[in-house]
Each structure stands twice: as C-alpha cells, then as structure tokens.
Protein backbone atom coordinates (compact mmCIF):
# COMPACT_ATOMS: atom_id res chain seq x y z
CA UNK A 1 -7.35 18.84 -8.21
CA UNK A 2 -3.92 20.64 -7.82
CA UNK A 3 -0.82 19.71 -7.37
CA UNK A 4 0.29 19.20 -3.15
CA UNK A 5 3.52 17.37 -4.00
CA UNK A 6 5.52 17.67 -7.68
CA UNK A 7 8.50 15.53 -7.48
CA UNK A 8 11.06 16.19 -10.80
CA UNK A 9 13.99 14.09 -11.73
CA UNK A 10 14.79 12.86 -8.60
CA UNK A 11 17.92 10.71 -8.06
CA UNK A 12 19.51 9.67 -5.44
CA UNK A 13 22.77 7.35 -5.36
CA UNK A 14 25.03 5.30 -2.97
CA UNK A 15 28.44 4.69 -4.62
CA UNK A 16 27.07 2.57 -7.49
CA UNK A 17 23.81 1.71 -6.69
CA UNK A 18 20.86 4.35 -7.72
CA UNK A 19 18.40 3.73 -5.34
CA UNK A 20 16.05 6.73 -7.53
CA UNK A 21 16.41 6.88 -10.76
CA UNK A 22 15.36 10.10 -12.91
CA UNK A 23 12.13 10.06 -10.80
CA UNK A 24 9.09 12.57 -11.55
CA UNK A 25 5.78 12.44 -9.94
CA UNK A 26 3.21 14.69 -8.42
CA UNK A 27 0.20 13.50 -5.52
CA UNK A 28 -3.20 15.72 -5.95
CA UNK A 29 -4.93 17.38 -3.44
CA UNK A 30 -7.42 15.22 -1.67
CA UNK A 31 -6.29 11.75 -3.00
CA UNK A 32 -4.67 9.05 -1.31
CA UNK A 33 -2.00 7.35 -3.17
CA UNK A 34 -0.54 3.95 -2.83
CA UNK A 35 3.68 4.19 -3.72
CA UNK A 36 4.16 0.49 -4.17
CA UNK A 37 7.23 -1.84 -4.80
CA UNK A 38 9.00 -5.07 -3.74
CA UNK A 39 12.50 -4.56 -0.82
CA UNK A 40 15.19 -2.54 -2.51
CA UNK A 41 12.59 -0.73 -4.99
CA UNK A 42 13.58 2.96 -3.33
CA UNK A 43 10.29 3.33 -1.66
CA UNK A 44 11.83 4.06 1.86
CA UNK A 45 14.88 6.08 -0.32
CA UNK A 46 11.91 8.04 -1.98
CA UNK A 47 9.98 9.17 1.06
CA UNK A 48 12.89 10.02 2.95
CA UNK A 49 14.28 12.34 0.20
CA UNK A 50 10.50 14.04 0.05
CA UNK A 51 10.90 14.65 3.80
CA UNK A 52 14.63 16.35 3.44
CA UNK A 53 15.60 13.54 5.51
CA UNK A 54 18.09 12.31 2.81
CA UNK A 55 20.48 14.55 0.33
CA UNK A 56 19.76 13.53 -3.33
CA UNK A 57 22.09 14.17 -6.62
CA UNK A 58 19.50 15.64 -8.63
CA UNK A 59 16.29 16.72 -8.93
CA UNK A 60 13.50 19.04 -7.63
CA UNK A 61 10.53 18.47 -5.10
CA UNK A 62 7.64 20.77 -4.39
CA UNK A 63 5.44 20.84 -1.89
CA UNK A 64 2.28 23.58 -2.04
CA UNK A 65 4.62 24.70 -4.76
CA UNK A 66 7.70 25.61 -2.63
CA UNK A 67 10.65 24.18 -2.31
CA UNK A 68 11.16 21.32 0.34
CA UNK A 69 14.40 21.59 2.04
CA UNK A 70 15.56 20.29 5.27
CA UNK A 71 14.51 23.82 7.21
CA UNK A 72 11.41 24.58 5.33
CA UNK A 73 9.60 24.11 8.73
CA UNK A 74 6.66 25.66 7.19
CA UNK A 75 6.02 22.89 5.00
CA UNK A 76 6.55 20.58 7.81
CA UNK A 77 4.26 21.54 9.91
CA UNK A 78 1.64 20.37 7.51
CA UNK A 79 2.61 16.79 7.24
CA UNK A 80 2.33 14.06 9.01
CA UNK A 81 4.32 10.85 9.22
CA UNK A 82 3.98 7.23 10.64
CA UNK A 83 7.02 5.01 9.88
CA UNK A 84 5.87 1.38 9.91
CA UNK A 85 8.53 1.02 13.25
CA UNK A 86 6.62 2.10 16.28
CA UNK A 87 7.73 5.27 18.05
CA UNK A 88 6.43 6.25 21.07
CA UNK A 89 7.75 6.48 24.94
CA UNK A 90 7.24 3.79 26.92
CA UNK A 91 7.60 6.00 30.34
CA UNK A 92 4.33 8.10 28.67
CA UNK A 93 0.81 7.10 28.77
CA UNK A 94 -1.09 6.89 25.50
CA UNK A 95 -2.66 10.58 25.74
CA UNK A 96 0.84 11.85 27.15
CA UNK A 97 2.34 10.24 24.11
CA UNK A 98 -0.42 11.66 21.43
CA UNK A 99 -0.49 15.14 23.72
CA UNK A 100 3.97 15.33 23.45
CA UNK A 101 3.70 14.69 19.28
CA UNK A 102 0.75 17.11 18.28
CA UNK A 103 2.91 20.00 21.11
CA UNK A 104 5.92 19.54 18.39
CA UNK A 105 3.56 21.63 16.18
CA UNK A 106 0.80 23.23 18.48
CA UNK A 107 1.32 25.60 21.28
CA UNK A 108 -1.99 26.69 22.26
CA UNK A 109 -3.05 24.40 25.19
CA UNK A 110 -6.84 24.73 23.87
CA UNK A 111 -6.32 24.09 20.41
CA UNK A 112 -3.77 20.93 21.26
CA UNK A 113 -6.34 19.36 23.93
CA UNK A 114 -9.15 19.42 21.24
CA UNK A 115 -6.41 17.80 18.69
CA UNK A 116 -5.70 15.18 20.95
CA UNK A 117 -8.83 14.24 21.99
CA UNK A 118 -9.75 14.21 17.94
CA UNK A 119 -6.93 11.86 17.36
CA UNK A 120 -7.60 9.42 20.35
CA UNK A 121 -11.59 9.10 18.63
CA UNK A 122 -10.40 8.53 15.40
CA UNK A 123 -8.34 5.96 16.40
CA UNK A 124 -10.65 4.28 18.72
CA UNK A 125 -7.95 4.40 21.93
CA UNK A 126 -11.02 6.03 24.19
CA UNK A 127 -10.93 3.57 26.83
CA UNK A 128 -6.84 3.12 26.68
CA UNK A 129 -6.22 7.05 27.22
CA UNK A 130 -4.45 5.88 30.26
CA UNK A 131 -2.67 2.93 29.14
CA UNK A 132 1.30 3.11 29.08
CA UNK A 133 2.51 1.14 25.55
CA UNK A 134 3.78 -1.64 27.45
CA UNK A 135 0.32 -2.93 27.99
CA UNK A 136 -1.42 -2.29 24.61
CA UNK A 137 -1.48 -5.15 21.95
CA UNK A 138 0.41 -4.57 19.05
CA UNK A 139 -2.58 -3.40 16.95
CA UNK A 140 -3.50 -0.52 19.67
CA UNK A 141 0.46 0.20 19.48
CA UNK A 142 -0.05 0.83 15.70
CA UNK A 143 -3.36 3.09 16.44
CA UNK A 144 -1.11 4.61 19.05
CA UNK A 145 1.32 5.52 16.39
CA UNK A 146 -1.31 6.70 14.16
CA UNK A 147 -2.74 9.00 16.25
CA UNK A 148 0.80 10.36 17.47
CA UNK A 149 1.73 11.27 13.29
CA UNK A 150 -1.68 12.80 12.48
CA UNK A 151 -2.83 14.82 15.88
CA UNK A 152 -1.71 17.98 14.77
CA UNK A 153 -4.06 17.65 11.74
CA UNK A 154 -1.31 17.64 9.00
CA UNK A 155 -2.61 18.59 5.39
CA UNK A 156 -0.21 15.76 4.15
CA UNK A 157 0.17 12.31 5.57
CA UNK A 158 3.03 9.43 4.95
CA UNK A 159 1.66 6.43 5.89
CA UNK A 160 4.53 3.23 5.80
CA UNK A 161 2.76 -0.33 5.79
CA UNK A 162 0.36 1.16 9.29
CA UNK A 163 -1.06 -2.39 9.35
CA UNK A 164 1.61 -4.75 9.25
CA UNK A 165 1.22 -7.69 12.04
CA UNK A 166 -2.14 -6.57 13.18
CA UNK A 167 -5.50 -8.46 13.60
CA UNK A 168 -8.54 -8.24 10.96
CA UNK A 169 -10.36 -5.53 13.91
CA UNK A 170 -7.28 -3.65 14.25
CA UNK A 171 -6.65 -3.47 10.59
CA UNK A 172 -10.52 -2.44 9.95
CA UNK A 173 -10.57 0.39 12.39
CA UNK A 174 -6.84 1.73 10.91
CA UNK A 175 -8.55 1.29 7.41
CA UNK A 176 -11.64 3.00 8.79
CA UNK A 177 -9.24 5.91 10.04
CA UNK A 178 -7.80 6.81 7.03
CA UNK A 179 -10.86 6.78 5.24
CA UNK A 180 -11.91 9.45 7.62
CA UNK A 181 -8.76 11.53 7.26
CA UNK A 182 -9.50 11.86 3.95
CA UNK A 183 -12.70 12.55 3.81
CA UNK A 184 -11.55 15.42 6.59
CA UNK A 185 -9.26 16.81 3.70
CA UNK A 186 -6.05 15.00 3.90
CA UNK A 187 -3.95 14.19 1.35
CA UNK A 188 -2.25 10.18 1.79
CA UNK A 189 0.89 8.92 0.65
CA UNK A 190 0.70 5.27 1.43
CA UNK A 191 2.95 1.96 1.15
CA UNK A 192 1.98 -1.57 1.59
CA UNK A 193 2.52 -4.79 0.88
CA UNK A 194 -1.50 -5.74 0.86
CA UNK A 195 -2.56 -5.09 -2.12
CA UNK A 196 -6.37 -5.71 -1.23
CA UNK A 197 -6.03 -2.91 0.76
CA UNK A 198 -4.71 -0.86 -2.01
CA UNK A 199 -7.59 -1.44 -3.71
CA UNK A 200 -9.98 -0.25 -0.79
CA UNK A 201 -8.23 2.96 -0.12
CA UNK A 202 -5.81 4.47 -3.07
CA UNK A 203 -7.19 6.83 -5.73
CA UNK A 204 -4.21 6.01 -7.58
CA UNK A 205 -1.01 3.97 -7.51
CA UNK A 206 2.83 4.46 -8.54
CA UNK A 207 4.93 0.87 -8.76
CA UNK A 208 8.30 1.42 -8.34
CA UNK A 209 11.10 -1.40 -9.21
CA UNK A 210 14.92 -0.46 -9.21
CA UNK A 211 14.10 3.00 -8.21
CA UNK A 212 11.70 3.69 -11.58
CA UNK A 213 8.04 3.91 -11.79
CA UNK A 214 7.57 1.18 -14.11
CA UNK A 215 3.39 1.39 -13.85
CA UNK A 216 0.72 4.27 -12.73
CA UNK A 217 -2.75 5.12 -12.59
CA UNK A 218 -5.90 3.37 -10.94
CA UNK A 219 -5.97 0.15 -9.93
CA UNK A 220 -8.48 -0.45 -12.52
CA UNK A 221 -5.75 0.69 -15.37
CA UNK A 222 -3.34 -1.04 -13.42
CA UNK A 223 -5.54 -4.63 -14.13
CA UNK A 224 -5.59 -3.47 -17.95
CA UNK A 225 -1.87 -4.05 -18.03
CA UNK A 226 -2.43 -8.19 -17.27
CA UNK A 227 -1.05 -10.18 -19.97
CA UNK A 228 -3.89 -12.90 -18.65
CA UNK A 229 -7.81 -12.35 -18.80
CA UNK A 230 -8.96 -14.96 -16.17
CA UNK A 231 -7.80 -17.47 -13.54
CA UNK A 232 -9.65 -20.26 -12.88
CA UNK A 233 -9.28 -22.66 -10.07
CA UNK A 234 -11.17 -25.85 -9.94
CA UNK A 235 -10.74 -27.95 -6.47
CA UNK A 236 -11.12 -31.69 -5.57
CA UNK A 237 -9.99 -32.81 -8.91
CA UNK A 238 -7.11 -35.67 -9.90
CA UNK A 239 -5.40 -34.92 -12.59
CA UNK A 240 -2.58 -36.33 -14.61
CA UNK A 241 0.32 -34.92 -16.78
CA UNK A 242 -1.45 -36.05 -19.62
CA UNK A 243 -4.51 -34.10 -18.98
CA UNK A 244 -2.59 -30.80 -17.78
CA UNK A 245 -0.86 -30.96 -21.50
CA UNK A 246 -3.73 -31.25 -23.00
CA UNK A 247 -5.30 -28.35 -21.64
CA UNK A 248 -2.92 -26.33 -21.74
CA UNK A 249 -3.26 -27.10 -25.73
CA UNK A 250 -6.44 -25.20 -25.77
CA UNK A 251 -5.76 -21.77 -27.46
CA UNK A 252 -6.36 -19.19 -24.71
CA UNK A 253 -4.58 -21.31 -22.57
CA UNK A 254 -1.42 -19.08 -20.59
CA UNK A 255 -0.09 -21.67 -18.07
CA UNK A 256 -1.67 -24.61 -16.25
CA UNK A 257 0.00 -26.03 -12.78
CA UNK A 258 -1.53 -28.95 -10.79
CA UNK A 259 -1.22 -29.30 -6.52
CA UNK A 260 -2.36 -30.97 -3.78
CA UNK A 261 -5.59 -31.53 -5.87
CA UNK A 262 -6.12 -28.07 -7.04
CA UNK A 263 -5.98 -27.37 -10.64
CA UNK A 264 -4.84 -23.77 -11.70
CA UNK A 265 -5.64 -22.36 -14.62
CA UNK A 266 -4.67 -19.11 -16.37
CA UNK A 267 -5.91 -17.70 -19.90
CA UNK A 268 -4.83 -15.03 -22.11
CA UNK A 269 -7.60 -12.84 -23.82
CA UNK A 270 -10.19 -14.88 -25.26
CA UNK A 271 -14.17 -15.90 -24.27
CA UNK A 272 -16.01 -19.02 -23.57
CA UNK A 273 -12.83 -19.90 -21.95
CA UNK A 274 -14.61 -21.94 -18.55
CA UNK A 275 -17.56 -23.34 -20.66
CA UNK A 276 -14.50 -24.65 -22.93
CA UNK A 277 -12.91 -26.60 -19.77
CA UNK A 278 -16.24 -27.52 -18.39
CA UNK A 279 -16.73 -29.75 -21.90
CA UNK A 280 -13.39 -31.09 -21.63
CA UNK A 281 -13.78 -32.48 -18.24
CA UNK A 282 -17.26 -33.63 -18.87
CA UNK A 283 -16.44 -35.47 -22.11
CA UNK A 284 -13.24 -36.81 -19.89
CA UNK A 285 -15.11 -38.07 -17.34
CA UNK A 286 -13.00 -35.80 -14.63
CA UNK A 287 -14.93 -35.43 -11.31
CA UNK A 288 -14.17 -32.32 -9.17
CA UNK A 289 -15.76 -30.61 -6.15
CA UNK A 290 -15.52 -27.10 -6.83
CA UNK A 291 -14.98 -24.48 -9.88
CA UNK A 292 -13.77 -20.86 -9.62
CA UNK A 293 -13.35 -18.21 -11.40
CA UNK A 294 -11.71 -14.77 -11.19
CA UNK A 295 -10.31 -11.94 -13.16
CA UNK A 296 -6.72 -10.60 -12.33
CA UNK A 297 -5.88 -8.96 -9.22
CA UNK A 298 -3.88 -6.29 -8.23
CA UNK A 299 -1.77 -8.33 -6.85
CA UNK A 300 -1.01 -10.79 -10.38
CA UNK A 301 -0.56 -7.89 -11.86
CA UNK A 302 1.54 -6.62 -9.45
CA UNK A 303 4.03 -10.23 -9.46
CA UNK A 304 3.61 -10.01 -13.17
CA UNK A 305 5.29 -6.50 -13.40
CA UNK A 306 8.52 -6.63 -10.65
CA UNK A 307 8.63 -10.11 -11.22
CA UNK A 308 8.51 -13.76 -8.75
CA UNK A 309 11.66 -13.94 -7.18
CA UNK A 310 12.51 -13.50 -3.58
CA UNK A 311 13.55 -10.13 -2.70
CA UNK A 312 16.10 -8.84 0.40
C-alpha cells in the first residue's frame, strides 16, 4: 500500500511547552488508523497541523505526495473531517445540512443529490431527512455530523472520538459506517478513547504521550509490549491480607489487589499460572463463586504505557 499521508519531523511549540515533538509518521492507502493518547498528548495539536489549520516550527507533511499547506485546496477537497463537537445549523433540516457541506466541494446539482442521498443511507438518517437538529437525539446528531464530513466522498477521513455519549445502536450503526467507508476506499484517521473499538476497526495504531509516539503497529504487537501475560479475576471470594501475601509469593505473580469481594490477579510470563491458584485455594479451603481469566487488553496495555494518573 502507498503512502496517502507522510508526516516528517513535525514540531510544534507554545512558548515552552512542545505540544509535537520531532514527529514522523505516514497512514497507507486503504487502512484506517487509530492516533491514540491520554488529554494533553498533541493528538488535537497533531491533526490540526495535518489540516494547515495550525503553523508548526518544523517539519514536513505530505499528502498524495504534495505538500499540505493552508491553500492547497486540491488536497482538501479530498478529505473529510468530523471534529468530535457537533457542527451543523440548527435553522437547516438534516438533508439541507448534509446537502450545504458536500456543495462546499461539489457543484454539479446531479452529482451532489446522489452524494447526499449516499451519505443519508450510510448513516441510517432515511426517515429523519426532514428533521431539524433540535429534534434528533444526540446519537442521530453524531450520524448527522458524520454524514455532513464524508458526503462529498473524501479519499481521506479524520474522524475525532465520532461516538462519544452515544447509545450501544447508535455506536453500532457509526461503527458499521466506517466499516463501509473503508471498504468503499477510504483512508481513516481515527481517535478515541474506547479502545474496544480500536480493536474492531484500526489496521494499525500510533500512541502518542507528550507529543511522541511512544508505541506503533497492530493491536496485536501492541499486546506483545505487556509486561503481564494474564489477568485473572475470581468473584465471590473472602480473602484476607494474609492470603493476598501469600499469593502474591507465587513466582509469576505481578500484583494482587482485593475489593468488594473480587480478587484481582495479574501474572508476568509464566504457565500453569490458574491451575497454580486453583490448588492454593483448594488446599486453603477458600470458597468462591466465579473464576476468570483473560489475556491483556488494549486497553492495560494502553494504562501500562502513558501511565495511571488523572489527566487535564
């Protein structure tokens, strides 16, 4: 697959902060790619320098190996963007507001009313065409916005957190959507906070902290970087100090943590490591109800990398 976006060196500063730092990435044809990070990573800072909406110090970014730059409206009209803040007009109906966004980029009256009607089906707003925004729930406002960044048919999508605060449905059928732009030829820059939908959607995935990629590649090579091997969770158990010590003894034991009758377990690398705490709570005489266990997740691995701590 070739390059559709090469991003060089790219740094971009605010009096002392960096916000990117010496950044250099590209995003293949066809893919969709998650661009990760905790608040203050330079995710937003990122994507707005790609789109010439920011000035950076230094660096280069390509897009179908030209320059971007703030008047390269060539390259624009091949990309598509939905910010994760709504923006549509209230005074417009939902196909006024889809029909106003794709006429930015399409004159031809034929051509737009055929995009339009393409975006409305893909988003599932068929029976809503005549809605104004006021009345739609917040997850048709979110298809709403969809539809309004992609009716033009843009070769390139950003895609900023498009299901935050929506219901299970609405967050299918968005899913659902983005499959299908894909699969239509689109290439996906997206940012979330949901990391199981990360690992649904993205071919590949750049975490960012402090304005650095600091991990890349699938989400399967992303797991691979895990300092533990399993988690196990066993449920309706009593346990005491004495007993959490003592496992935690065991030698592929990471940590061990105790609440509201849930034990939780973590090991480093290492086998037999469930059939090991099975004996020791038989041979205890420790009753519980229920036994789980998983391997990491994107999203351990994820906490494990930009670390616990509460971010602005």
């Amino acid at each position: 697959m070739k390059n559709i976006i090469k991003v060089e060196n790219l740094t971009k500063e605010y009096k002392t902060l960096k916000a990117v730092d010496d950044l250099s990435f590209v995003v293949k044809e066809g893919e969709i790619l998650g661009l990760l990070g905790p608040n203050g990573s330079g995710k937003s800072t990122t994507i707005n320098c790609l789109l010439s909406l920011l000035n950076f110090k230094e660096g280069k970014i390509e897009f179908f190996d030209k320059p971007m730059s703030p008047d390269a409206y060539d390259i624009k009209r091949q990309i598509g963007v939905v910010f994760q803040d709504v923006a549509v007009f209230d005074e417009l109906t939902v196909y006024e507001n889809i029909e106003y966004f794709c006429g930015l980029y399409i004159k031809d009256a034929k051509t737009r009313r055929e995009c339009v009607e393409d975006a409305i089906k893909l988003v599932g707003l068929n029976d809503f065409r005549k809605f104004y925004p006021k009345q739609l729930s917040g997850g048709l406002l979110r298809r709403l916005n969809i539809a309004c960044g992609i009716a033009h048919k843009p070769k390139i999508i950003f895609l900023d957190e498009p299901t935050v605060a929506v219901d299970p449905q609405s967050r299918n059928n968005i899913l659902d959507g983005i499959k299908s732009l894909r699969e239509n030829g689109a290439t996906i820059v997206y940012t979330t906070h949901y990391m199981e939908e990360v690992e649904i959607l993205c071919d590949r995935v750049i975490i960012l902290d402090k304005g650095k990629i600091i991990a890349s590649g699938t989400t399967d090579e992303l797991k691979g970087l895990a300092t533990i091997e399993e988690k196990v969770t066993v449920e309706g158990i009593e346990v005491n100090k004495k007993v959490c010590e003592e496992i935690k003894k065991f030698k592929t034991v990471d940590t061990v943590s105790f609440e509201d009758g849930v034990l939780y377990i973590t090991y480093k690398k290492g086998k037999n490591n469930l059939n090991d705490l099975l004996d020791y709570l038989r041979k205890n005489d420790i009753k519980y109800d229920k036994i789980f266990s998983e391997r990491p997740t994107l999203n351990d691995v994820f906490l494990e990398l930009t670390g616990k701590e509460l971010r602005d």
